[in-house]
C-alpha atoms as a PDB file:
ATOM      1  CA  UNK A   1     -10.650  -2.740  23.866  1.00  0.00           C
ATOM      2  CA  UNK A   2     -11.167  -3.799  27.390  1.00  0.00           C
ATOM      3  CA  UNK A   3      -9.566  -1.618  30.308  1.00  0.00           C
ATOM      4  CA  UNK A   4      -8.102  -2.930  33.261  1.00  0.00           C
ATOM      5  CA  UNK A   5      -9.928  -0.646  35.771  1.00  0.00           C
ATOM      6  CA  UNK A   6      -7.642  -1.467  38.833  1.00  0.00           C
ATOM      7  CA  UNK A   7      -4.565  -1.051  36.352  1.00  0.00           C
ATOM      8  CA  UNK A   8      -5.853   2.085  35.018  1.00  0.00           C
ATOM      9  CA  UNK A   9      -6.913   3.590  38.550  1.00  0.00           C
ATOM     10  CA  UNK A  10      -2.832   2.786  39.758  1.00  0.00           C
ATOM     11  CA  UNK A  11      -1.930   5.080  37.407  1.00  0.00           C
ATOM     12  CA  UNK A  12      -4.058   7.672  37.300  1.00  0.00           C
ATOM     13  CA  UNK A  13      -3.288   7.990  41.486  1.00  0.00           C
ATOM     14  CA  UNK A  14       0.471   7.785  40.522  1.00  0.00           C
ATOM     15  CA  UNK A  15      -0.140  10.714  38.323  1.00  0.00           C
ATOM     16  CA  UNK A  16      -2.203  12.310  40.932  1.00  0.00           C
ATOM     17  CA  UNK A  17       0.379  11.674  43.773  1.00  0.00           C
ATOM     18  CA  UNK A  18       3.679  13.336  40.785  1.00  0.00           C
ATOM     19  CA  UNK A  19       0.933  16.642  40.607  1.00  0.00           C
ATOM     20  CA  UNK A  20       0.448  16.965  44.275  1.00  0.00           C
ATOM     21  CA  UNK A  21       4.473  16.505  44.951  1.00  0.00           C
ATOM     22  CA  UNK A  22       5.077  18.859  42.754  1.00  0.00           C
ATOM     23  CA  UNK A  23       2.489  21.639  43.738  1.00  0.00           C
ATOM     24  CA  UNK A  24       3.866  21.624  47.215  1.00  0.00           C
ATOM     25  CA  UNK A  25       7.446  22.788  46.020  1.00  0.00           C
ATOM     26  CA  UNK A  26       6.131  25.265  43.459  1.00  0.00           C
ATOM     27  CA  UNK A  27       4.048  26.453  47.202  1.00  0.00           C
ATOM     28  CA  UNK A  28       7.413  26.383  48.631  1.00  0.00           C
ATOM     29  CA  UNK A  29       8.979  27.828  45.969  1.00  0.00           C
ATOM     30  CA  UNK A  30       5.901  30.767  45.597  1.00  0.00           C
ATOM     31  CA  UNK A  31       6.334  31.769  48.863  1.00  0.00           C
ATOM     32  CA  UNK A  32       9.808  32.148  48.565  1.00  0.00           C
ATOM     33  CA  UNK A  33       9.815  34.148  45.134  1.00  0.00           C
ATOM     34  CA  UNK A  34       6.520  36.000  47.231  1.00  0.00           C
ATOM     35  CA  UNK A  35       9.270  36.939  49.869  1.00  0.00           C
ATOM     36  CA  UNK A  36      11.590  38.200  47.510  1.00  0.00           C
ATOM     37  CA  UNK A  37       9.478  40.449  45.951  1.00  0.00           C
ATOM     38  CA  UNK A  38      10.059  38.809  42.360  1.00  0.00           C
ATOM     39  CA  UNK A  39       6.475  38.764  41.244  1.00  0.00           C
ATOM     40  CA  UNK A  40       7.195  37.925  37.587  1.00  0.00           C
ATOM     41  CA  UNK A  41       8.442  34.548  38.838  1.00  0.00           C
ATOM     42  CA  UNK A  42       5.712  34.528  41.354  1.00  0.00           C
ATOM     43  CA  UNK A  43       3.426  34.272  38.497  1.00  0.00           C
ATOM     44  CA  UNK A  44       4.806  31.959  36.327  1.00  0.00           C
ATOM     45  CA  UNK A  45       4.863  29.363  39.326  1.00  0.00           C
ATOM     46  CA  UNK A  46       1.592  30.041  40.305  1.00  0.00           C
ATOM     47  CA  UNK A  47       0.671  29.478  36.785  1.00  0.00           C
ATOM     48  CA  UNK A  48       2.427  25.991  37.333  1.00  0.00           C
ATOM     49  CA  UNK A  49       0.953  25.228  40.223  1.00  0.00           C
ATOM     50  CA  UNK A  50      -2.676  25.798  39.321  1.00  0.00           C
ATOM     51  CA  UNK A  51      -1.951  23.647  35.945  1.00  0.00           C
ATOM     52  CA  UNK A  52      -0.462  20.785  38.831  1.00  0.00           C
ATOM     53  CA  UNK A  53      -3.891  21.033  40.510  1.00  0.00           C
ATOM     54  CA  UNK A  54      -6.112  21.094  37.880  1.00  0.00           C
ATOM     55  CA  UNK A  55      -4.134  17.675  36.138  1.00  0.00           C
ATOM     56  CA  UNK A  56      -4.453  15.906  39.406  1.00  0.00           C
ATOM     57  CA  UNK A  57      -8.007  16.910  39.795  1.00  0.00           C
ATOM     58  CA  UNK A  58      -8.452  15.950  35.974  1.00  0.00           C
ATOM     59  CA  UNK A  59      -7.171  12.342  37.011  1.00  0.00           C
ATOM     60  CA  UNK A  60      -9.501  12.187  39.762  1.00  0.00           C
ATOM     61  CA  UNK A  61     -12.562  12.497  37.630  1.00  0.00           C
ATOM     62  CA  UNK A  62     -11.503   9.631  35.736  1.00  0.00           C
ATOM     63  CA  UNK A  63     -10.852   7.040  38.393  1.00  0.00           C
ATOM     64  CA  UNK A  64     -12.735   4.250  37.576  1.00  0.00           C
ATOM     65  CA  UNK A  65     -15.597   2.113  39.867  1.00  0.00           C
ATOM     66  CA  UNK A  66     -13.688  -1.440  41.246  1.00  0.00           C
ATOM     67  CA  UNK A  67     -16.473  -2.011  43.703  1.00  0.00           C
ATOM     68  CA  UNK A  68     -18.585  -5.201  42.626  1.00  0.00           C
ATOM     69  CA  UNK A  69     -21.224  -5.106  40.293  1.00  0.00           C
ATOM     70  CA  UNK A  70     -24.860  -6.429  41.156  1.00  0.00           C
ATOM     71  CA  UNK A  71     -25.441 -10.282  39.949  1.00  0.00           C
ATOM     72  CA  UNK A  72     -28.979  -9.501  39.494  1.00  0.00           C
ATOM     73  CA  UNK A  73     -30.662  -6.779  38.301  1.00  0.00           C
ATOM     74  CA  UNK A  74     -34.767  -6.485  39.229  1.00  0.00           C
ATOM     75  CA  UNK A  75     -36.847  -6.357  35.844  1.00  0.00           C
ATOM     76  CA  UNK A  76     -37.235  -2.430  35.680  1.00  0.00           C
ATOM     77  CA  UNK A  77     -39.676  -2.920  31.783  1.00  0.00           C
ATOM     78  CA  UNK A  78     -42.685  -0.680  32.070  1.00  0.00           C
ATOM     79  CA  UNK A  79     -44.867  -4.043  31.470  1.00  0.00           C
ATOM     80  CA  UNK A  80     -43.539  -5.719  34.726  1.00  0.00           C
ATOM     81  CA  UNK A  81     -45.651  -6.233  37.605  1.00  0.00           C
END
């Protein structure tokens, strides 16, 4: 099945953009609970934030190449000359 690179790339940086949103209100949010001196809820949203973080940077690896491809390709056979 063919992929739509530029398609698929749009949605993985949606995704990426949702994660990042959302990891700097559980900061905001961390800091607060920090403040308060609740640490079991300090832990459960740093727990949410790393898992924000580490699905964004998950999405990253899989952006796709939409530069432009070579049209020709030197011979690269261990016969050529």
């Amino acid at each position: 099945m063919a992929v739509n690179v530029t398609e698929k790339n749009k949605t993985l940086n949606e995704i990426i953009d949702w994660c990042e949103q959302l990891e700097v209100e559980g900061l905001r949010l961390a800091s607060d609970l920090l403040m308060q001196h609740d640490m079991a809820a300090y832990g459960v949203m740093q727990g949410q934030i790393n898992a924000y973080e580490k699905t964004a940077d998950h999405c990253r690896s899989l952006l796709g190449y939409t530069g432009s491809m070579p049209s020709e390709v030197p011979n690269q056979s261990e016969d050529a000359k």
